[in-house]
Protein backbone atom coordinates (compact mmCIF):
# COMPACT_ATOMS: atom_id res chain seq x y z
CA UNK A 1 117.56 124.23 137.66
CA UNK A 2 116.37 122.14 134.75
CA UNK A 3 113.21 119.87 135.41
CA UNK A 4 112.65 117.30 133.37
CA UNK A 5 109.19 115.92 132.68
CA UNK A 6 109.01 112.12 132.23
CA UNK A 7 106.43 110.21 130.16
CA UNK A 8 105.65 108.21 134.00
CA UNK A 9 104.93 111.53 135.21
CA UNK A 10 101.98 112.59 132.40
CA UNK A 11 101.09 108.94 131.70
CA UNK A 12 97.69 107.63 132.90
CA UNK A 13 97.70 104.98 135.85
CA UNK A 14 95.50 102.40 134.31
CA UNK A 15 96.03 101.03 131.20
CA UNK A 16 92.73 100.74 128.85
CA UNK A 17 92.78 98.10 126.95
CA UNK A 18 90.59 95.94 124.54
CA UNK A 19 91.00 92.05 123.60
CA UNK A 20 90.87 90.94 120.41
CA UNK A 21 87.28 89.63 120.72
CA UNK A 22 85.49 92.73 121.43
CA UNK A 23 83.09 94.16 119.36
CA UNK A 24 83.23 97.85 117.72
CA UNK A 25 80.33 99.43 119.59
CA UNK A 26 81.74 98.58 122.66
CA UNK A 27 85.14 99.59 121.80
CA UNK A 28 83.92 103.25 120.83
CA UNK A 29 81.82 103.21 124.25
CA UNK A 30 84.89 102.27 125.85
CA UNK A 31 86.91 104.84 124.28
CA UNK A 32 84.07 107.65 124.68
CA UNK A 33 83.76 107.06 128.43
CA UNK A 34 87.43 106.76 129.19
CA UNK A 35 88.07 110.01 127.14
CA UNK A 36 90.59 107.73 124.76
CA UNK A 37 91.18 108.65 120.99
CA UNK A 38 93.38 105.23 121.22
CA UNK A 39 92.57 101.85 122.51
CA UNK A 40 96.02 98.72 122.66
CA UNK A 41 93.98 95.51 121.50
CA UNK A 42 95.48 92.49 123.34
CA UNK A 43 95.54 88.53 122.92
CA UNK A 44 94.21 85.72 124.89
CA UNK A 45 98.45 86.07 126.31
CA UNK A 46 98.08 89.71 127.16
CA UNK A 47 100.33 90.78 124.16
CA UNK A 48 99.89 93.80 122.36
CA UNK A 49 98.58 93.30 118.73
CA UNK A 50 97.33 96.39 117.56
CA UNK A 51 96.44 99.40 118.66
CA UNK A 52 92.60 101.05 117.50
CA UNK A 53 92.39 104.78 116.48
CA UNK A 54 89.45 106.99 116.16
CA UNK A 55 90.36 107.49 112.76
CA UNK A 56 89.95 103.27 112.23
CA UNK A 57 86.67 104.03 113.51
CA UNK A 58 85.37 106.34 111.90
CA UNK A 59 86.65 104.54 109.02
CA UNK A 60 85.12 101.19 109.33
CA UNK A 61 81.72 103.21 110.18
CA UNK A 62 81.89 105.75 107.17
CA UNK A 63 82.04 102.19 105.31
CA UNK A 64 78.92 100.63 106.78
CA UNK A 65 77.13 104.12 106.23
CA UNK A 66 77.86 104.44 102.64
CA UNK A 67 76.73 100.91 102.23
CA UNK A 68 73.62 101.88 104.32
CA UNK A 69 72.91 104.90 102.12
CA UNK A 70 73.19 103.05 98.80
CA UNK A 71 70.75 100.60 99.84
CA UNK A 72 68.54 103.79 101.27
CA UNK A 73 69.28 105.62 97.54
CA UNK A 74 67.51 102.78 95.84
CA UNK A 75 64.09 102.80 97.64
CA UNK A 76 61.40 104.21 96.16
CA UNK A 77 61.14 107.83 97.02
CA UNK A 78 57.53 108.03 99.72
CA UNK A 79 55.16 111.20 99.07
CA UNK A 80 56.01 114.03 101.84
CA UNK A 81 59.99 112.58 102.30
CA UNK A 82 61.23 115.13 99.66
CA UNK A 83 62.61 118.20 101.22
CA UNK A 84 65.81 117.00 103.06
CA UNK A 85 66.92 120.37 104.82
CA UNK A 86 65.94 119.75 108.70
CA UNK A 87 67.03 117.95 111.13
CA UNK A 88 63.90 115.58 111.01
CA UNK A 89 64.52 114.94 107.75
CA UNK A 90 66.85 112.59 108.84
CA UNK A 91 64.24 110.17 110.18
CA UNK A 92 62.54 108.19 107.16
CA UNK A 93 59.50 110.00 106.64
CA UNK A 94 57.91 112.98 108.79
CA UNK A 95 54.98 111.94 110.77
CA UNK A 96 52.70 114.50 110.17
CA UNK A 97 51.45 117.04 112.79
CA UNK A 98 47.98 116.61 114.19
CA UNK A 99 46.43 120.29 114.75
């Protein structure tokens, strides 16, 4: 006997959606809580108009952080912000340790 597997029979009940409107952060927290790596962007008439990727994402982000880091590159370099090779290097400056 041959079973076939239809797409209604893998396919998640409830569609998750986005409208056009809605911002980016809360389209990625939509995503990340639903577990979705792709999100069907509807109009005011419930038509599909696009559909969002992680990849898009990620995109549009990498964008804003490159612009973020050559803004970051042009500051003035702060005394004790040199070594870049731990994790808390990624905050601004260390605040130093009181013994």
């Amino acid at each position: 006997m041959n079973t076939v597997i239809t797409v209604g029979d893998i396919m998640s009940p409830e569609l998750v959606k986005a409208s056009e409107s809605m911002g980016i952060a809360p389209a990625i927290a939509l995503m990340r809580l639903r577990g979705i790596r792709r999100l069907p962007v509807v109009n005011d008439e419930n038509r599909l108009v696009a559909i969002v990727t992680v990849d898009d994402l990620l995109a549009v982000l990498a964008k804003a952080l490159s612009g973020i880091a050559d803004v970051v590159s042009r500051e003035p370099k702060r005394k004790g912000c040199e070594r870049r090779a731990q994790i808390t290097d990624l905050a601004y400056c260390r605040i130093p340790r009181i013994r």
